[in-house]
PDB file of N, CA and C in Angstrom:
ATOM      1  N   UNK A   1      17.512  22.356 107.060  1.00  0.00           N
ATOM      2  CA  UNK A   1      17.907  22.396 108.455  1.00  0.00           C
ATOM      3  C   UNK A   1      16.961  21.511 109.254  1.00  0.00           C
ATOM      4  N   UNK A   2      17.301  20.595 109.831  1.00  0.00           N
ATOM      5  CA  UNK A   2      16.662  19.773 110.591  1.00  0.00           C
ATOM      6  C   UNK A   2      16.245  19.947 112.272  1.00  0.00           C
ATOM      7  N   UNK A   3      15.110  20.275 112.401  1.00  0.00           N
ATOM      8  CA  UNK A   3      14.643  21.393 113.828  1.00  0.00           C
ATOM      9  C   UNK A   3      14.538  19.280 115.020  1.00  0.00           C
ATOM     10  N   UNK A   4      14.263  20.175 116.063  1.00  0.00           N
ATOM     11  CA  UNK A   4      14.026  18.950 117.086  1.00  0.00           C
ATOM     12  C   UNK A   4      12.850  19.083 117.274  1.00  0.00           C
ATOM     13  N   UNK A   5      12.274  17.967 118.577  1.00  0.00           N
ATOM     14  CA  UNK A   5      10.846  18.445 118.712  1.00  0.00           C
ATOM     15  C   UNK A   5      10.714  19.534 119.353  1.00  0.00           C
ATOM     16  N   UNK A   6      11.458  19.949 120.717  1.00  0.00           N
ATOM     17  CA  UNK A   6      11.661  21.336 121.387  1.00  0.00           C
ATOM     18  C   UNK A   6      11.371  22.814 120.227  1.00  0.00           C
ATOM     19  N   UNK A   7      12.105  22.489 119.612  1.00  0.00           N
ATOM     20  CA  UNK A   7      12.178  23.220 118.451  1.00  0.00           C
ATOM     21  C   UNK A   7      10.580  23.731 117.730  1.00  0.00           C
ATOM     22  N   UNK A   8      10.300  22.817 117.001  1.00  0.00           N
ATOM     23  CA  UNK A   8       8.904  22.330 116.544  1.00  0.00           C
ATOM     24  C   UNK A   8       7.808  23.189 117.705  1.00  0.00           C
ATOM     25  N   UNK A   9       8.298  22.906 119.105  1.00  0.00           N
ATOM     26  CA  UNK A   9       6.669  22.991 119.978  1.00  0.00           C
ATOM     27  C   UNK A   9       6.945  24.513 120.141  1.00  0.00           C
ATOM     28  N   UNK A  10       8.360  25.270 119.929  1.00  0.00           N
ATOM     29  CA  UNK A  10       8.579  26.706 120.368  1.00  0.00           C
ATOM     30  C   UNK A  10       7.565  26.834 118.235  1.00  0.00           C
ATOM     31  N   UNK A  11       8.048  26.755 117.883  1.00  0.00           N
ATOM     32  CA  UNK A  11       7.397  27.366 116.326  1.00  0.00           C
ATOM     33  C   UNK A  11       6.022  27.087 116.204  1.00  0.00           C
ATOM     34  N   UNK A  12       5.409  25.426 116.763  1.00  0.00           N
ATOM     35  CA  UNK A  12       4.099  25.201 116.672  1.00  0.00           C
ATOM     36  C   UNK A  12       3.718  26.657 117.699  1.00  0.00           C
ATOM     37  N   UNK A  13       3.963  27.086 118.890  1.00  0.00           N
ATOM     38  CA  UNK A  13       3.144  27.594 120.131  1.00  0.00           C
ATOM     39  C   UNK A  13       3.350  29.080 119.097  1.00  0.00           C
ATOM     40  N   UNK A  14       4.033  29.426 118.702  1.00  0.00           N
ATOM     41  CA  UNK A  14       4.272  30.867 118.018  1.00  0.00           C
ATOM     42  C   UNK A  14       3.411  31.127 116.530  1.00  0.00           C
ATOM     43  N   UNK A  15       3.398  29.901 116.035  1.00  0.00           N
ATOM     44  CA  UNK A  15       2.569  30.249 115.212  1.00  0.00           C
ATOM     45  C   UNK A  15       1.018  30.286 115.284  1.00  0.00           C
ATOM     46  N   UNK A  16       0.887  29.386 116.350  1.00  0.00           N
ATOM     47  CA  UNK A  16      -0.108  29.588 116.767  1.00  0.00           C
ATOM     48  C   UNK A  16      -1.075  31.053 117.404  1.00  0.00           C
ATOM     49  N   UNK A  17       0.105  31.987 117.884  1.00  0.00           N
ATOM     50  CA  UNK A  17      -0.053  32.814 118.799  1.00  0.00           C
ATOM     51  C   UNK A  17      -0.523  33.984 117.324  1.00  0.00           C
ATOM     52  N   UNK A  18       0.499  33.934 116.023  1.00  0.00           N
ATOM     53  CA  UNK A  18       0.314  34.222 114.854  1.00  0.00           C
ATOM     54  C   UNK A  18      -0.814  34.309 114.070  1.00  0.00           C
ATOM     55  N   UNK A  19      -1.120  33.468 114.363  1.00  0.00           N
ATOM     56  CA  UNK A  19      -2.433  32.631 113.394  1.00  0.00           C
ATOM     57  C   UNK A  19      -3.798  33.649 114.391  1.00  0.00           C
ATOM     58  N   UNK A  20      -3.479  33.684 115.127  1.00  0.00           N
ATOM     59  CA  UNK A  20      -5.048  34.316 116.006  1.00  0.00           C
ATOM     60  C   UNK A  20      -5.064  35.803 115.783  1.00  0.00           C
ATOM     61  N   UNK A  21      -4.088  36.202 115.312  1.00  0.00           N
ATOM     62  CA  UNK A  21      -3.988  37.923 114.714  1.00  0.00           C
ATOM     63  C   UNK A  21      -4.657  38.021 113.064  1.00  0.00           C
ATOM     64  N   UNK A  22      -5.033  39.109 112.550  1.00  0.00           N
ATOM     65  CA  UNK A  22      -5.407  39.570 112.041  1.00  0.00           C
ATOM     66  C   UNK A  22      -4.035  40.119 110.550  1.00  0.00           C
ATOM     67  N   UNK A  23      -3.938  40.121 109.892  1.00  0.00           N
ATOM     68  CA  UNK A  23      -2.894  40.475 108.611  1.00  0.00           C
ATOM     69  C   UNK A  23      -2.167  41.887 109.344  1.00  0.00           C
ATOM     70  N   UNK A  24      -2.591  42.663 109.147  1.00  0.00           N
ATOM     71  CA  UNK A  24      -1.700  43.904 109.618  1.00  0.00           C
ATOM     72  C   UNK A  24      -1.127  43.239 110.987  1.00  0.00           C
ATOM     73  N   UNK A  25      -2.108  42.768 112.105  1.00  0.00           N
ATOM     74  CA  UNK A  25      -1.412  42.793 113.828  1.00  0.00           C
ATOM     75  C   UNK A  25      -0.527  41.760 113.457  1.00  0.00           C
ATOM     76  N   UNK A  26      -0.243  40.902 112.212  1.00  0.00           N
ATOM     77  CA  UNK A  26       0.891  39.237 112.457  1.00  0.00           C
ATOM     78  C   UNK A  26       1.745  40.041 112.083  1.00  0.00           C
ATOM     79  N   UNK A  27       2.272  41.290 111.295  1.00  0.00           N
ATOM     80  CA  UNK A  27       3.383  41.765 111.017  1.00  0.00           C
ATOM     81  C   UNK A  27       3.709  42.683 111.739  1.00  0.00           C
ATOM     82  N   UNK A  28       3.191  43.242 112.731  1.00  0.00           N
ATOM     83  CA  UNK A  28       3.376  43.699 113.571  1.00  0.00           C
ATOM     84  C   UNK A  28       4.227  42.838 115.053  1.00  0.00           C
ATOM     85  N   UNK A  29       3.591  41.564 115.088  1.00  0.00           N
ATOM     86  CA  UNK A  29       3.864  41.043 116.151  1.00  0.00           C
ATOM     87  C   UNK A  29       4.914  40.483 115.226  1.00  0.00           C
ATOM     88  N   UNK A  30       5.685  40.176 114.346  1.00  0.00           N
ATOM     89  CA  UNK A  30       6.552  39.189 114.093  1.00  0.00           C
ATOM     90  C   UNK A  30       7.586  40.340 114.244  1.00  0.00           C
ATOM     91  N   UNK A  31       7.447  41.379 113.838  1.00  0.00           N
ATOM     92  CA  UNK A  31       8.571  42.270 113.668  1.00  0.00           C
ATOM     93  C   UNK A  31       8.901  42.799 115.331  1.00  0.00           C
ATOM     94  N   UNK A  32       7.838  42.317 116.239  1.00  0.00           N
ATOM     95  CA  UNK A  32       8.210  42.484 117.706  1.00  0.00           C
ATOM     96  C   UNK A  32       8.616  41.248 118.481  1.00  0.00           C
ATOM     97  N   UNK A  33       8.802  40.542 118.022  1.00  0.00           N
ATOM     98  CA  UNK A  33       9.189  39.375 118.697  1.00  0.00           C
ATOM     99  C   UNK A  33      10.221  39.166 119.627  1.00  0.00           C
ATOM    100  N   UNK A  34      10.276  38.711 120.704  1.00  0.00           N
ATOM    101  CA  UNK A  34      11.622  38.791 121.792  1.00  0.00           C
ATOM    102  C   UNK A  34      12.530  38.548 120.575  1.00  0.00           C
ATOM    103  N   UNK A  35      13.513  38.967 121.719  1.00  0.00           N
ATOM    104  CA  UNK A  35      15.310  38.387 120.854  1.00  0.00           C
ATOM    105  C   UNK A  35      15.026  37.131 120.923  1.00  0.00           C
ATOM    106  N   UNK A  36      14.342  36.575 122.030  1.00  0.00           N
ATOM    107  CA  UNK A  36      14.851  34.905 122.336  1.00  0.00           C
ATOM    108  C   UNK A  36      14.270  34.114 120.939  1.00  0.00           C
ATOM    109  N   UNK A  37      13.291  34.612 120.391  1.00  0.00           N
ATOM    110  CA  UNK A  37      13.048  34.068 118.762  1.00  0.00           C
ATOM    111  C   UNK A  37      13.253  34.210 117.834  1.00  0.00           C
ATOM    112  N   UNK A  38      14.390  34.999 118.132  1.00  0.00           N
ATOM    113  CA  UNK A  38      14.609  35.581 116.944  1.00  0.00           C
ATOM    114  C   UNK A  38      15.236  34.384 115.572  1.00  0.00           C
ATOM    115  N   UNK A  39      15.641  33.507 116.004  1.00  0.00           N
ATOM    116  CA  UNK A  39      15.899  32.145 115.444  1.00  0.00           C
ATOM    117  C   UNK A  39      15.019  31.692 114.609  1.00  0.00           C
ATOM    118  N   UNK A  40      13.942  32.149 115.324  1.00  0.00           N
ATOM    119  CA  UNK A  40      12.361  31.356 114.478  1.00  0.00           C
ATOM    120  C   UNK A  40      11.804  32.566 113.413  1.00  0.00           C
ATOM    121  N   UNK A  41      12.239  33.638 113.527  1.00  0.00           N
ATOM    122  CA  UNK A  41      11.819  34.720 113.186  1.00  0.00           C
ATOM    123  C   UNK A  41      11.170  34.463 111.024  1.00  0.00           C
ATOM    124  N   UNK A  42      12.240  33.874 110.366  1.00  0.00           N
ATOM    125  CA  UNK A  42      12.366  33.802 109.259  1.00  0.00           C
ATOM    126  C   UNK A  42      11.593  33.018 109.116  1.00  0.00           C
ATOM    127  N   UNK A  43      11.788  31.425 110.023  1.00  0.00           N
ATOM    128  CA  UNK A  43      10.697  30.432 109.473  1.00  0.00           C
ATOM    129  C   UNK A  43       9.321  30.890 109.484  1.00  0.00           C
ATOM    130  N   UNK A  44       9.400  31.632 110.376  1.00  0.00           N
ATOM    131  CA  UNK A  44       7.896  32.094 110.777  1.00  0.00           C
ATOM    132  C   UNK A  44       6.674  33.146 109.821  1.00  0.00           C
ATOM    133  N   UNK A  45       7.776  33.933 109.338  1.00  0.00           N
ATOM    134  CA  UNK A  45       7.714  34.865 107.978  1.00  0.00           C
ATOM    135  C   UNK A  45       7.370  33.952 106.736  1.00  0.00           C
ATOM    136  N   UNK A  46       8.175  33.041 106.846  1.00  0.00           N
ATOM    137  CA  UNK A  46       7.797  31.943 105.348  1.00  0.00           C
ATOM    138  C   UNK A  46       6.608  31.353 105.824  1.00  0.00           C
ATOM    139  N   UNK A  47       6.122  30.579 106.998  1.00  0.00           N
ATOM    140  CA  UNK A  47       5.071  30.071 107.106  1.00  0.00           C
ATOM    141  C   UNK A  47       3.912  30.946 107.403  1.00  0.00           C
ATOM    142  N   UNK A  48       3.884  32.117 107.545  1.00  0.00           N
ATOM    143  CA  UNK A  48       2.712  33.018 107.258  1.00  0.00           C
ATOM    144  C   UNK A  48       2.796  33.342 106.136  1.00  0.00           C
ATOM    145  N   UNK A  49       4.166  33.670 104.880  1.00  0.00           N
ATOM    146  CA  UNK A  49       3.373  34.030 104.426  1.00  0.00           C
ATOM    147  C   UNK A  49       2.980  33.027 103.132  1.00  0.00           C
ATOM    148  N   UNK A  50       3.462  31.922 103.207  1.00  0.00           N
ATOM    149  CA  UNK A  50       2.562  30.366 102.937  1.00  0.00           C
ATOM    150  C   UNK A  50       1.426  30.384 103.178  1.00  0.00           C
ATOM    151  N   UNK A  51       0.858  31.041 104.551  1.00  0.00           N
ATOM    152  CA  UNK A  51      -0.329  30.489 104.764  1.00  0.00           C
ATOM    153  C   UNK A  51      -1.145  31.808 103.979  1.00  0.00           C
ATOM    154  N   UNK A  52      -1.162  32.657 103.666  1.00  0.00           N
ATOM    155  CA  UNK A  52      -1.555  33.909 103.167  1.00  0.00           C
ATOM    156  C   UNK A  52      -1.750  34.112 101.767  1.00  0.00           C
ATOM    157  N   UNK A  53      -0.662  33.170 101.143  1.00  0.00           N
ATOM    158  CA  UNK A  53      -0.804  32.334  99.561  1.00  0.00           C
ATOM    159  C   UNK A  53      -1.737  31.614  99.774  1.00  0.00           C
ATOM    160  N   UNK A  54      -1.672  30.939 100.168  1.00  0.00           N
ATOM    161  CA  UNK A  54      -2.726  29.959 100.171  1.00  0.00           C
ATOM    162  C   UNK A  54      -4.078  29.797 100.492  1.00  0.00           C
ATOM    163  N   UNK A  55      -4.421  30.854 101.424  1.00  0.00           N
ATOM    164  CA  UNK A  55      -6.107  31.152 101.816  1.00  0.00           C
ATOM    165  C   UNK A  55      -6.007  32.066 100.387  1.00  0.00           C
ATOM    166  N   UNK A  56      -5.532  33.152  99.928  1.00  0.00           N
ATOM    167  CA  UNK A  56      -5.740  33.988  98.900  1.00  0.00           C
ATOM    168  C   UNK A  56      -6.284  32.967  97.528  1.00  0.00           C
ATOM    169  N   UNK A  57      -5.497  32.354  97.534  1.00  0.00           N
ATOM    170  CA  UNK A  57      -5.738  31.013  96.130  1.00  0.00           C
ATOM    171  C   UNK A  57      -7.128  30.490  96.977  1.00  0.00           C
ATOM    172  N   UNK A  58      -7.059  30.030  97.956  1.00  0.00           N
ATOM    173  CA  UNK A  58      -8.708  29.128  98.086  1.00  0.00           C
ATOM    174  C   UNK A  58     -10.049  30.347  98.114  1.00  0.00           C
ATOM    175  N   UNK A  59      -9.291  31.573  98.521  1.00  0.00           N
ATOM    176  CA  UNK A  59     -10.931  32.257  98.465  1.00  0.00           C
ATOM    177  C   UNK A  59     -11.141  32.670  96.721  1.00  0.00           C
ATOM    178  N   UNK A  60      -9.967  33.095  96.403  1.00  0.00           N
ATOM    179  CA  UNK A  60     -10.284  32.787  94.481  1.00  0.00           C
ATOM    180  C   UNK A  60     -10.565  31.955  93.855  1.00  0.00           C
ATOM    181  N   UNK A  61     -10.544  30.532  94.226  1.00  0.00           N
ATOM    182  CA  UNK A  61     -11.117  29.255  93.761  1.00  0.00           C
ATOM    183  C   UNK A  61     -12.621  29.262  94.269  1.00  0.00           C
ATOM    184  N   UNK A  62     -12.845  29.651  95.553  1.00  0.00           N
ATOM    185  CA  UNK A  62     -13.634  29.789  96.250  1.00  0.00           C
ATOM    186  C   UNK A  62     -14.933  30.858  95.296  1.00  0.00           C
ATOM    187  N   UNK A  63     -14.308  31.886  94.848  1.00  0.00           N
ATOM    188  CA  UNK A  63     -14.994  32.892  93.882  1.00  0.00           C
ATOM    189  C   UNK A  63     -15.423  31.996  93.087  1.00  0.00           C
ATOM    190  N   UNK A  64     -14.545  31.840  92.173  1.00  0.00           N
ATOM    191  CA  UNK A  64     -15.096  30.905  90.293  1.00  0.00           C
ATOM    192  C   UNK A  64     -15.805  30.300  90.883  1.00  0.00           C
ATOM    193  N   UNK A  65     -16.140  29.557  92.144  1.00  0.00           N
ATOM    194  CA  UNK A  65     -16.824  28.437  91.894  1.00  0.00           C
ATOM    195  C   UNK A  65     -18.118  29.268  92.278  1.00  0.00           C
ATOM    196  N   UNK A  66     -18.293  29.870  92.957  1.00  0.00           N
ATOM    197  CA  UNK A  66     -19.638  30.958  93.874  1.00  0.00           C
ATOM    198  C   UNK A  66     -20.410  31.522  91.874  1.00  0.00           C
ATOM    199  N   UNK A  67     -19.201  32.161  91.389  1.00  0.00           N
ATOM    200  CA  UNK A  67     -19.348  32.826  89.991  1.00  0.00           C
ATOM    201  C   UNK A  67     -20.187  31.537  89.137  1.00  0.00           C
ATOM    202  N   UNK A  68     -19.691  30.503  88.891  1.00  0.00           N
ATOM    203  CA  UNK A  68     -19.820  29.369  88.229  1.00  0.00           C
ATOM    204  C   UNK A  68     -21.522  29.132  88.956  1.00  0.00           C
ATOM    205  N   UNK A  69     -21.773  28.600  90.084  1.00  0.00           N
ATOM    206  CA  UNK A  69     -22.679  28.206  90.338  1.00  0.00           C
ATOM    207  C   UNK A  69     -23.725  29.352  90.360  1.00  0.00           C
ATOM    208  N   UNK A  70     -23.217  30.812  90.151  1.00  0.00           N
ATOM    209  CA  UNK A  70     -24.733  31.886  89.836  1.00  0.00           C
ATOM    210  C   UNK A  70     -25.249  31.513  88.348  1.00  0.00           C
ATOM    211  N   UNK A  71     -24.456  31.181  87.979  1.00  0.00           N
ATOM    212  CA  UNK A  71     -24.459  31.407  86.491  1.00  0.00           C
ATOM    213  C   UNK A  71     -25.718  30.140  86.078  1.00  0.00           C
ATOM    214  N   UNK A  72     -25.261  29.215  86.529  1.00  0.00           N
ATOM    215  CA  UNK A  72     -25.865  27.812  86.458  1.00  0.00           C
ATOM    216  C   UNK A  72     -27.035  27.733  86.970  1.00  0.00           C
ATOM    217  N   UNK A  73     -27.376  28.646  88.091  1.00  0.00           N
ATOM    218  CA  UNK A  73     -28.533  28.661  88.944  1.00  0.00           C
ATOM    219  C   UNK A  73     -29.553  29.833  87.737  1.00  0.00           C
ATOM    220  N   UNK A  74     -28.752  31.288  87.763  1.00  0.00           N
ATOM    221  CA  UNK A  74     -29.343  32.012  86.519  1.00  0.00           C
ATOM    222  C   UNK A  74     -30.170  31.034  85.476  1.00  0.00           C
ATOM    223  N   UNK A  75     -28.947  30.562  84.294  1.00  0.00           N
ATOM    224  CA  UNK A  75     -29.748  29.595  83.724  1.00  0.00           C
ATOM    225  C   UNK A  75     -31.141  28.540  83.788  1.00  0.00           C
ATOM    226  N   UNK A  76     -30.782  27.968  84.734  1.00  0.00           N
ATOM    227  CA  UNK A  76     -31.647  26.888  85.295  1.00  0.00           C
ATOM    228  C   UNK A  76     -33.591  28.116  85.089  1.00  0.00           C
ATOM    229  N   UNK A  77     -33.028  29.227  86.362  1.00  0.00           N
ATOM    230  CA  UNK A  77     -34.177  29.830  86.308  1.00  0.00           C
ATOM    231  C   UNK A  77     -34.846  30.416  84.894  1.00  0.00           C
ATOM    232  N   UNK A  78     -34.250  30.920  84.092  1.00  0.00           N
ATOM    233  CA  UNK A  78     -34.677  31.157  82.622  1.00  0.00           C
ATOM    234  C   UNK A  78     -35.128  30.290  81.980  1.00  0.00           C
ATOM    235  N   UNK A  79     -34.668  29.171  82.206  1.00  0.00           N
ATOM    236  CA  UNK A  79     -35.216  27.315  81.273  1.00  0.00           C
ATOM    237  C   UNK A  79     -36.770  27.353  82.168  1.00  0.00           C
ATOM    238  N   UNK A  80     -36.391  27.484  83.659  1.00  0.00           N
ATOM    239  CA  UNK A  80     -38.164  26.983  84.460  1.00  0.00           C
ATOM    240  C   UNK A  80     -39.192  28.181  84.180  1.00  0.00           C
ATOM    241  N   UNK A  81     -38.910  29.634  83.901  1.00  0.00           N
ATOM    242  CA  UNK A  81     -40.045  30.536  83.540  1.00  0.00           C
ATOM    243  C   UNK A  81     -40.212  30.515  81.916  1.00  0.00           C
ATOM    244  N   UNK A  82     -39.346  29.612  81.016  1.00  0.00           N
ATOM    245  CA  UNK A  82     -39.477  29.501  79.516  1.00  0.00           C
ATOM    246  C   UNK A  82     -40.691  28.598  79.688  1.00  0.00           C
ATOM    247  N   UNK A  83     -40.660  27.896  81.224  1.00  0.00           N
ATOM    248  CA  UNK A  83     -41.563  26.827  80.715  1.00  0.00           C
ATOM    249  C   UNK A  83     -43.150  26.816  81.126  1.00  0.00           C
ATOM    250  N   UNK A  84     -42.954  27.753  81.901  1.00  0.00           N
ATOM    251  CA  UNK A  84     -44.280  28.577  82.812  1.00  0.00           C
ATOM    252  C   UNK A  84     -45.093  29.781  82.383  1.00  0.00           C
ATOM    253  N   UNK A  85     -46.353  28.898  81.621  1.00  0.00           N
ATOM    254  CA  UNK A  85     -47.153  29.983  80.869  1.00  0.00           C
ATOM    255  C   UNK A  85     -47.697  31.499  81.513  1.00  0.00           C
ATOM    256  N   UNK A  86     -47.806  32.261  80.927  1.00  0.00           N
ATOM    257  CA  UNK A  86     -47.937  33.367  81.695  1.00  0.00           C
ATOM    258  C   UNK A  86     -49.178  33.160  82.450  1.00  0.00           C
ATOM    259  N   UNK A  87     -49.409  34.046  83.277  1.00  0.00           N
ATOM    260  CA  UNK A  87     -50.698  34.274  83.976  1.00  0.00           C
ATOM    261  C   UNK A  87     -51.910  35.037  83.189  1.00  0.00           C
ATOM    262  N   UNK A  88     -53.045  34.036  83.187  1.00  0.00           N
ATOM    263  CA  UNK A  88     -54.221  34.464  82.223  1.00  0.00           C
ATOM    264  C   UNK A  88     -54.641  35.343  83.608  1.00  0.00           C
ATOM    265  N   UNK A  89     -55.155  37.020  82.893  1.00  0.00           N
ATOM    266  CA  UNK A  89     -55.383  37.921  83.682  1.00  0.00           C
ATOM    267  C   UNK A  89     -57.503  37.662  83.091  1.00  0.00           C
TER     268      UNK A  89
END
């Protein structure tokens, strides 16, 4: 379906209004939405919950890599005290 720009600036301003809520308050507010949007209602549902896939996937990529770099840092520190004679008491 091919939207106009009118179109576009009513979905850009709404999702926007979307985007500044919190997970529980965006389904709340989408499921309250005037009648007059109700047009936008669906797109709006797919593009949250696009955007909700998608932060979920980057904060799990986001993990492995946090996971990955303890691990590496761990290591590192076990190689530099292998190499650090103890303390003559």
């Amino acid at each position: 379906m091919k939207r106009s720009a009118a179109q576009y600036a009513v979905l850009s301003r709404l999702l926007d209004d979307a985007l500044a809520l919190d997970e529980p308050a965006r389904a709340n507010w989408l499921a309250a939405l005037p009648v007059e949007y109700a047009a936008q209602r669906a797109t709006l549902d797919r593009m949250l919950t696009f955007d909700r896939r998608a932060s979920h996937r980057t904060l799990l990529n986001l993990e492995g890599h946090l996971r990955s770099s303890a691990r590496s840092v761990n290591e590192l520190l076990e190689k530099l005290q292998a190499c650090v004679p103890p303390d003559a008491d």
